[in-house]
N, C-alpha and C. Protein backbone atom coordinates (compact mmCIF):
# COMPACT_ATOMS: atom_id res chain seq x y z
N UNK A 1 90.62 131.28 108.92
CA UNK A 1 89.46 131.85 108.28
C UNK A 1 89.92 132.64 107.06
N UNK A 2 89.36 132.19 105.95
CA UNK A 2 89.55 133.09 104.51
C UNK A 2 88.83 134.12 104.84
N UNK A 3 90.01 135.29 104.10
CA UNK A 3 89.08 136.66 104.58
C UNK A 3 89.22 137.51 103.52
N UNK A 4 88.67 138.07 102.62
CA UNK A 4 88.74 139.15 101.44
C UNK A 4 88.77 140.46 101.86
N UNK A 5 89.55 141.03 100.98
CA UNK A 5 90.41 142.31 101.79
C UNK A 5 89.21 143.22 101.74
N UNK A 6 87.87 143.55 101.61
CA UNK A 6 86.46 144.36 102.10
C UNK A 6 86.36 143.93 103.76
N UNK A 7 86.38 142.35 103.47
CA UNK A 7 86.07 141.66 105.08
C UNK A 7 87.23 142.42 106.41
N UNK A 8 88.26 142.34 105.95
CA UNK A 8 89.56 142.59 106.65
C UNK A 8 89.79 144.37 107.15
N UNK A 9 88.98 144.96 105.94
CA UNK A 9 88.87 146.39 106.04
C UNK A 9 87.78 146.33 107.10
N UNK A 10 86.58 146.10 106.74
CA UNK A 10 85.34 146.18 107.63
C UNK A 10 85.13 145.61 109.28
N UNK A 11 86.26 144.57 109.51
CA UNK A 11 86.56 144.30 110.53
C UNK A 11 87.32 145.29 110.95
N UNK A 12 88.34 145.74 110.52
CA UNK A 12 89.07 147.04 111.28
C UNK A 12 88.38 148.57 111.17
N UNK A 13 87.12 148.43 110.86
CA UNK A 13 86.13 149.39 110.80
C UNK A 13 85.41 149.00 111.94
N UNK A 14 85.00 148.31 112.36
CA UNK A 14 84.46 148.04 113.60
C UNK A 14 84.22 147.83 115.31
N UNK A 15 85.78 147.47 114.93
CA UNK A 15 86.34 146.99 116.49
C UNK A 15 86.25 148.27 117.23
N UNK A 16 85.58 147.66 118.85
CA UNK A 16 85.97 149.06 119.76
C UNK A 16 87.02 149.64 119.66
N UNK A 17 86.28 151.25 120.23
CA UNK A 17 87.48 151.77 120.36
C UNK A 17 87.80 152.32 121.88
N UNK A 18 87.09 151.70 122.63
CA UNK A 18 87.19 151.79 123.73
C UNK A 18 86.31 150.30 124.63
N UNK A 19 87.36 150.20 125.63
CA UNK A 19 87.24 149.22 126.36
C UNK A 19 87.79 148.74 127.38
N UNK A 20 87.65 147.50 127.67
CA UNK A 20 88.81 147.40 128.68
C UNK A 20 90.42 146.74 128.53
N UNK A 21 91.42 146.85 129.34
CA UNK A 21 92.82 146.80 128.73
C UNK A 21 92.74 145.68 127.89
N UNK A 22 92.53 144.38 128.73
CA UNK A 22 92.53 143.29 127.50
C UNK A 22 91.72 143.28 126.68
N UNK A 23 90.89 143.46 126.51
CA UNK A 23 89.94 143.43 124.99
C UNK A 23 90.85 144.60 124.16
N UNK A 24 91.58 145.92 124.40
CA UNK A 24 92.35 146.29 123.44
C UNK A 24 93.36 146.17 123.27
N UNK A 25 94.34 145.18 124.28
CA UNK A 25 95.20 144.66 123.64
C UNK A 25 95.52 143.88 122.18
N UNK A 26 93.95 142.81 122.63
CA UNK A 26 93.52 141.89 121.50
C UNK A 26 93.34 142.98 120.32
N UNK A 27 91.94 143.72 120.32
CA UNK A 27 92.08 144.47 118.97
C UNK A 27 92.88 145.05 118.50
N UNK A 28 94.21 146.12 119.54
CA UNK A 28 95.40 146.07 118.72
C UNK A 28 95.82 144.74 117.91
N UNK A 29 96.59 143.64 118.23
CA UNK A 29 97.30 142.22 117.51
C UNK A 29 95.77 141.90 116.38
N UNK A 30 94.96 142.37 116.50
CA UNK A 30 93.54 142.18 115.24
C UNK A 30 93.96 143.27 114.63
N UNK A 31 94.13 143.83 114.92
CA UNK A 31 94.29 145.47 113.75
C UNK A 31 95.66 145.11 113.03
N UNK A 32 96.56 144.73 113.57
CA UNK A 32 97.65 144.07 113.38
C UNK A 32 97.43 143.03 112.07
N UNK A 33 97.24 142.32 112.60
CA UNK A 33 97.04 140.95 111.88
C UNK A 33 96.16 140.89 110.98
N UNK A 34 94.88 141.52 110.45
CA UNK A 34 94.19 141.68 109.80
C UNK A 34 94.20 142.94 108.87
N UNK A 35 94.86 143.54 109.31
CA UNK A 35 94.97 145.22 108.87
C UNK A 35 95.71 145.18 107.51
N UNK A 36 95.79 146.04 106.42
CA UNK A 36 96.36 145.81 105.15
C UNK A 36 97.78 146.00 105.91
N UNK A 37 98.90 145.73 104.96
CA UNK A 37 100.03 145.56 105.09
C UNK A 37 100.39 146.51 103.75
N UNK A 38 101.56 146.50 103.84
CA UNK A 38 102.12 147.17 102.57
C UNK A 38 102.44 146.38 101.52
N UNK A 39 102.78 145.08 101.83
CA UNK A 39 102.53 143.92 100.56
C UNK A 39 101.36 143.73 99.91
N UNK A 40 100.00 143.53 101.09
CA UNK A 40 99.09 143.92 99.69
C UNK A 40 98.46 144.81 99.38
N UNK A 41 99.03 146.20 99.96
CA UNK A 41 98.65 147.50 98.94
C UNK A 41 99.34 146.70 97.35
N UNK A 42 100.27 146.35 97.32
CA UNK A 42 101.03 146.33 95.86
C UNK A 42 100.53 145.12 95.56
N UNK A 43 100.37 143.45 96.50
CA UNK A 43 99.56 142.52 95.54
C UNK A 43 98.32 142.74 95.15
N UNK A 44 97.15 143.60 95.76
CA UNK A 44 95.94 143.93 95.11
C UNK A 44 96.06 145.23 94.47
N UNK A 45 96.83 145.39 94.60
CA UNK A 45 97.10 146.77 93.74
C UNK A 45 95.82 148.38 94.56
N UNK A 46 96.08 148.14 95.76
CA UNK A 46 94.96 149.11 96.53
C UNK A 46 95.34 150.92 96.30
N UNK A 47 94.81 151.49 95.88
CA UNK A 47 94.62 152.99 96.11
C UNK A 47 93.59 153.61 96.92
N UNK A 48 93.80 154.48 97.03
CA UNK A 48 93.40 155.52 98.11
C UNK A 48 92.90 156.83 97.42
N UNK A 49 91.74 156.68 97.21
CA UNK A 49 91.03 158.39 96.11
C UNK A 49 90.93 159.06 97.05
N UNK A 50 91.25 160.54 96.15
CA UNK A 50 90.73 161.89 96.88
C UNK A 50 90.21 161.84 98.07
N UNK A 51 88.66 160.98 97.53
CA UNK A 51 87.90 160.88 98.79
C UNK A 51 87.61 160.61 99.98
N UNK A 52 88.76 159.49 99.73
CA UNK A 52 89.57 158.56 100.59
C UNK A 52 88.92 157.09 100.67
N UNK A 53 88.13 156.90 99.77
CA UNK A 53 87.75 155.62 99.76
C UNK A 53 88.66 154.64 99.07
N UNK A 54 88.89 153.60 99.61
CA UNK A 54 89.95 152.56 99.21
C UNK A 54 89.50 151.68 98.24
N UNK A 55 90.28 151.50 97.20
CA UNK A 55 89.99 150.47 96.28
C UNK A 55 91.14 149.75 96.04
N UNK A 56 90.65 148.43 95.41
CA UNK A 56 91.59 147.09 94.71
C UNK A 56 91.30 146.76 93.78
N UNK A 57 92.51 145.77 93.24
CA UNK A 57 91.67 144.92 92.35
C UNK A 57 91.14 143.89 92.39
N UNK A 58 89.54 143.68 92.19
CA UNK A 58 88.97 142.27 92.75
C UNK A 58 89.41 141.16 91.90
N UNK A 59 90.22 140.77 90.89
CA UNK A 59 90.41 139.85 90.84
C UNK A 59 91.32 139.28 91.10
N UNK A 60 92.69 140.51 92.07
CA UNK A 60 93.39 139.89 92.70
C UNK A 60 93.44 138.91 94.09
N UNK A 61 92.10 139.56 94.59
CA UNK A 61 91.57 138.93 95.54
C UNK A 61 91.00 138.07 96.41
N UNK A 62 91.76 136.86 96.06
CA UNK A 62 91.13 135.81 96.50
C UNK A 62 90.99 134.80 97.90
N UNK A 63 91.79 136.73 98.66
CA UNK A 63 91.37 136.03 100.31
C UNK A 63 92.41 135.53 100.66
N UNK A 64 92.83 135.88 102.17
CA UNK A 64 93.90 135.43 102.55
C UNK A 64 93.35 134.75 103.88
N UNK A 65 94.71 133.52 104.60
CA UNK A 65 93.99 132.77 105.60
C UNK A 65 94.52 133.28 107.00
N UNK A 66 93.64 133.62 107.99
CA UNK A 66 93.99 133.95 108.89
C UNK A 66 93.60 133.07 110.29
N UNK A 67 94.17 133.26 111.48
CA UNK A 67 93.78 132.62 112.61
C UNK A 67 93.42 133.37 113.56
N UNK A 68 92.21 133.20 113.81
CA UNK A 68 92.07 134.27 114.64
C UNK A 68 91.55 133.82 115.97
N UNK A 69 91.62 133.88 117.28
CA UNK A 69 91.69 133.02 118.35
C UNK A 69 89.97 133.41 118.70
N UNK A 70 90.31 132.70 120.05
CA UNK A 70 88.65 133.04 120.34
C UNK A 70 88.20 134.33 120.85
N UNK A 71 88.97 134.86 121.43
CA UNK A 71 88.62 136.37 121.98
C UNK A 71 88.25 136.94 120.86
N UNK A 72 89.58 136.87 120.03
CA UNK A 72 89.48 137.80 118.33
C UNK A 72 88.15 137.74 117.92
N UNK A 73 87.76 136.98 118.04
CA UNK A 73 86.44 135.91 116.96
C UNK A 73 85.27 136.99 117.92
N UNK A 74 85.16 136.45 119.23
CA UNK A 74 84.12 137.10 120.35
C UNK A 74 84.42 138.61 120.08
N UNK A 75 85.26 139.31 120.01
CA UNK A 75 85.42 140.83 119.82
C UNK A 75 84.43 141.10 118.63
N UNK A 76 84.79 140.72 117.26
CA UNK A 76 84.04 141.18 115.91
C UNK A 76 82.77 140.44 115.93
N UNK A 77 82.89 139.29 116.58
CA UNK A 77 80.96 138.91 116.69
C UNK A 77 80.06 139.82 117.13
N UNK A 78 80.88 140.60 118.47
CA UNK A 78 80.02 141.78 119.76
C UNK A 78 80.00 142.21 118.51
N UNK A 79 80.83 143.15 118.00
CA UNK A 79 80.45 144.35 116.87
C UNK A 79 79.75 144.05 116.00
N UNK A 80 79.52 143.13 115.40
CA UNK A 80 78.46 142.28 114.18
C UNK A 80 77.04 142.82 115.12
N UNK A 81 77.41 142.05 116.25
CA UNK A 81 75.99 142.05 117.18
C UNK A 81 75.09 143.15 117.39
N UNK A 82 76.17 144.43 117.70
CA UNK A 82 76.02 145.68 117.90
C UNK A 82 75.64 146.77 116.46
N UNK A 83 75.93 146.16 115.34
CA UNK A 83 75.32 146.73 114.31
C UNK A 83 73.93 145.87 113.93
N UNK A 84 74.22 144.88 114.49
CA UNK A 84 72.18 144.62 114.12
C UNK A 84 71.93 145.09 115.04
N UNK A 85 71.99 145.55 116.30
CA UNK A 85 70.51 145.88 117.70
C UNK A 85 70.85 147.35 116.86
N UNK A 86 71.28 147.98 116.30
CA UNK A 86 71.56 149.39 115.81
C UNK A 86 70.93 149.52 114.62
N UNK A 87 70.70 148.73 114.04
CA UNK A 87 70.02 148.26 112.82
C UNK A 87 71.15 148.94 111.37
N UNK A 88 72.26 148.33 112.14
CA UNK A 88 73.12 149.91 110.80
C UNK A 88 74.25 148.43 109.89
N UNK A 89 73.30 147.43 109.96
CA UNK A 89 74.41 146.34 109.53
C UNK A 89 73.84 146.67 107.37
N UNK A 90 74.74 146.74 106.78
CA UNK A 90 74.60 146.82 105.11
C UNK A 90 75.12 145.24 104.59
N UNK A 91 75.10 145.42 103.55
CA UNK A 91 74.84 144.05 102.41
C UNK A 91 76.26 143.65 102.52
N UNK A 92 77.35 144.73 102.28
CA UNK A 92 78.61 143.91 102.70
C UNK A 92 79.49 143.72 104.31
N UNK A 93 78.55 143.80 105.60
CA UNK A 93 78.36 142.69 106.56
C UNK A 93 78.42 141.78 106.21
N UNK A 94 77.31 140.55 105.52
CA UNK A 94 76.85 139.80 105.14
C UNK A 94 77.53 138.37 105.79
N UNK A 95 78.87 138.17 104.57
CA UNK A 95 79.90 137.59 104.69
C UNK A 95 80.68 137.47 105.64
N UNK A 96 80.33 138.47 106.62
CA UNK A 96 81.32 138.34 108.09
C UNK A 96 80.24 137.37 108.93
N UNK A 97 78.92 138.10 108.78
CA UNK A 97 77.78 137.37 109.31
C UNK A 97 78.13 135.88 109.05
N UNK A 98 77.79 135.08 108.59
CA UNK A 98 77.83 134.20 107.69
C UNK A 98 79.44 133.26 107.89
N UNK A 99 80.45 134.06 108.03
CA UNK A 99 81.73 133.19 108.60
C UNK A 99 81.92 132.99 109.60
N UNK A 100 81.33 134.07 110.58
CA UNK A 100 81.71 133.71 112.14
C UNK A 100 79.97 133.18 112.92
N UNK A 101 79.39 132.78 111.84
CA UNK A 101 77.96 132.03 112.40
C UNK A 101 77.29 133.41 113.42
N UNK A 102 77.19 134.63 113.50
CA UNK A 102 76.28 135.54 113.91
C UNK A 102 75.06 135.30 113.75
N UNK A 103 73.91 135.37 114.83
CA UNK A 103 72.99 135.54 114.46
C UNK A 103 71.99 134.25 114.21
């Protein structure tokens, strides 16, 4: 799955944080595997303001490919799921919506 480093952030914005052992095993190796790295802090060129909101550069960004198994997939769908019955899903959801067929 191509994933743009907003998508990759917003997935590790989501995942429980409580659960049961195996479901956080999995989201650990997801936090892992999806989580910025220190290579592309420097290939997107990412900073970190004051505020602490993270930025890149979008035109370095053209998505990286990941595999993500089926649990992985079932973990961030629940949370997709759980921000619509919450009604707290925003415009850049969207694209997660939309890759993993939510909804």
């Amino acid at each position: 799955m191509l994933l743009t480093v907003k998508e990759r952030i917003l997935i590790v914005s989501i995942l429980p944080k409580e659960s049961d052992f195996v479901t956080q095993k999995i989201v650990r190796d997801l936090k892992d595997l999806v989580g910025l790295s220190e290579t592309d802090w420097k290939n997107y060129e990412i900073i970190q303001t004051p505020e602490g909101q993270v930025r890149w550069n979008p035109s370095k960004d053209t998505g990286a490919e990941f595999t993500l198994g089926d649990k992985a997939q079932d973990i961030i769908k629940g949370a997709l799921k759980e921000l619509d019955k919450q009604k707290k899903v925003t415009e850049d959801f969207i694209s997660l919506f939309d890759k993993l067929n939510v909804i």
